[in-house]
Protein backbone atom coordinates (compact mmCIF):
# COMPACT_ATOMS: atom_id res chain seq x y z
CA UNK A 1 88.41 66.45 108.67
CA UNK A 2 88.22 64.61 105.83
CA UNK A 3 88.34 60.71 105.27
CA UNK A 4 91.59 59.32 105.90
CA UNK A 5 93.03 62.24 107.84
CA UNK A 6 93.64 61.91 111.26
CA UNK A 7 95.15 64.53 113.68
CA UNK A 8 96.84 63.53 116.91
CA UNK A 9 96.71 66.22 119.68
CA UNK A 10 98.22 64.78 122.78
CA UNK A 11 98.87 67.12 126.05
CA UNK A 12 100.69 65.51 129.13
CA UNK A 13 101.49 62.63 127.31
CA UNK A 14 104.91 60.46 127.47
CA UNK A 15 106.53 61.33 123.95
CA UNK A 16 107.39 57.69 123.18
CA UNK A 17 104.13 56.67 124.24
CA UNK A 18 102.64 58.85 121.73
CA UNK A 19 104.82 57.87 119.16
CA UNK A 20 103.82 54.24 119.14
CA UNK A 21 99.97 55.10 119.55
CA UNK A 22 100.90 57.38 116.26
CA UNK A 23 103.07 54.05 114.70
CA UNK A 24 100.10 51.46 115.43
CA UNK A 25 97.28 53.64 113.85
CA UNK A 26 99.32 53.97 110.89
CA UNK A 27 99.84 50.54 111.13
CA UNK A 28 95.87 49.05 111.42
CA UNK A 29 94.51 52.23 109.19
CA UNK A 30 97.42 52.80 106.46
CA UNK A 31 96.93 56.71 106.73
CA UNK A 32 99.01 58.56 108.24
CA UNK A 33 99.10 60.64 111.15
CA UNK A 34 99.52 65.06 110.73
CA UNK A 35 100.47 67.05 113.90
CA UNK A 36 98.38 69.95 114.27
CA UNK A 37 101.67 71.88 114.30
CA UNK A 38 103.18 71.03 111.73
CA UNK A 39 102.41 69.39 108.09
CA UNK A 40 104.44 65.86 106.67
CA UNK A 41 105.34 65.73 103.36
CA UNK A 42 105.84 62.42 101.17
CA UNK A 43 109.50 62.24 99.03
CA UNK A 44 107.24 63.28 95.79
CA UNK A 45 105.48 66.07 97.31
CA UNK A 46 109.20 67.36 98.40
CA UNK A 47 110.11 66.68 94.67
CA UNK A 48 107.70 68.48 93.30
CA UNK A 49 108.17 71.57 95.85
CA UNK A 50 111.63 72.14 95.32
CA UNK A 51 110.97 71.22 91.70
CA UNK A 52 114.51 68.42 91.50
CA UNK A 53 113.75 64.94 90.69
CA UNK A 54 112.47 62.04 93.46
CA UNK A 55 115.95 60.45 93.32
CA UNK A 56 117.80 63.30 94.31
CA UNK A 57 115.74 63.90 97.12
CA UNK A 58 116.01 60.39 98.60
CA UNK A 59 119.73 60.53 97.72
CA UNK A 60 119.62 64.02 100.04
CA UNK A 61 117.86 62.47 102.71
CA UNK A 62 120.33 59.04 102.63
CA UNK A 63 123.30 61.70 102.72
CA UNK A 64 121.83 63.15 105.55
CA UNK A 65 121.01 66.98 103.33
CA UNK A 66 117.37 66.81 104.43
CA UNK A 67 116.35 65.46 107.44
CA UNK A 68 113.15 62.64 107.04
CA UNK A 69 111.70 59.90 109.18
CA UNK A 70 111.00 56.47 107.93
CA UNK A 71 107.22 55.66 109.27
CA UNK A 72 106.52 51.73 107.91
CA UNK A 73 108.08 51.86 104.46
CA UNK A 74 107.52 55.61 103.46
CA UNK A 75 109.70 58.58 104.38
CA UNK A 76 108.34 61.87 106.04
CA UNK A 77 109.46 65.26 106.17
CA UNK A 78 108.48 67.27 108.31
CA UNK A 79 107.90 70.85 106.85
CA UNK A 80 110.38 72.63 109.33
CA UNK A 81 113.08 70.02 107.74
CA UNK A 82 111.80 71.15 104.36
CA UNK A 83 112.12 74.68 104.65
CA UNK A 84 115.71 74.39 106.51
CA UNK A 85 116.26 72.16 103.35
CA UNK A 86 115.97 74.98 101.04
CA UNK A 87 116.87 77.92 102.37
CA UNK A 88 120.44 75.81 102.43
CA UNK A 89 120.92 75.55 106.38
């Protein structure tokens, strides 16, 4: 893996628990966290996917069009959310 990359891979673990371990390394190291299932995408990597401007995607996600979580001050998107997203589910 390369610097700044870190991959959680937790089995038998108490979900919340997890989920603050994943909140408090993001929080000392400022890098965030990728599942090993599944990749995270920022609001201007989804822009420039679905090739529509970074306003319009934040305006979908506040609407509740495409699902995101807010980790510290950025939004994530999961990839399943994304491709739901376009395929217009």
């Amino acid at each position: 893996m390369g610097k700044g990359n870190f991959k959680l891979e937790v089995i038998g673990m108490d979900p919340e628990l997890v989920e603050a371990v994943a909140r408090k390394v993001i929080e000392l190291t400022g890098q965030e966290i990728k599942s090993p299932e599944e990749v995270i995408y920022t609001v201007e990597q989804v822009a420039d996917i679905t090739k529509v401007s970074i306003q319009t995607i934040r305006n979908h996600i506040k609407n509740g069009v495409l699902k995101a979580h807010k980790v510290g001050h950025p939004w994530q998107i999961k990839e399943s959310n994304l491709k739901t997203y376009m395929n217009g589910e």
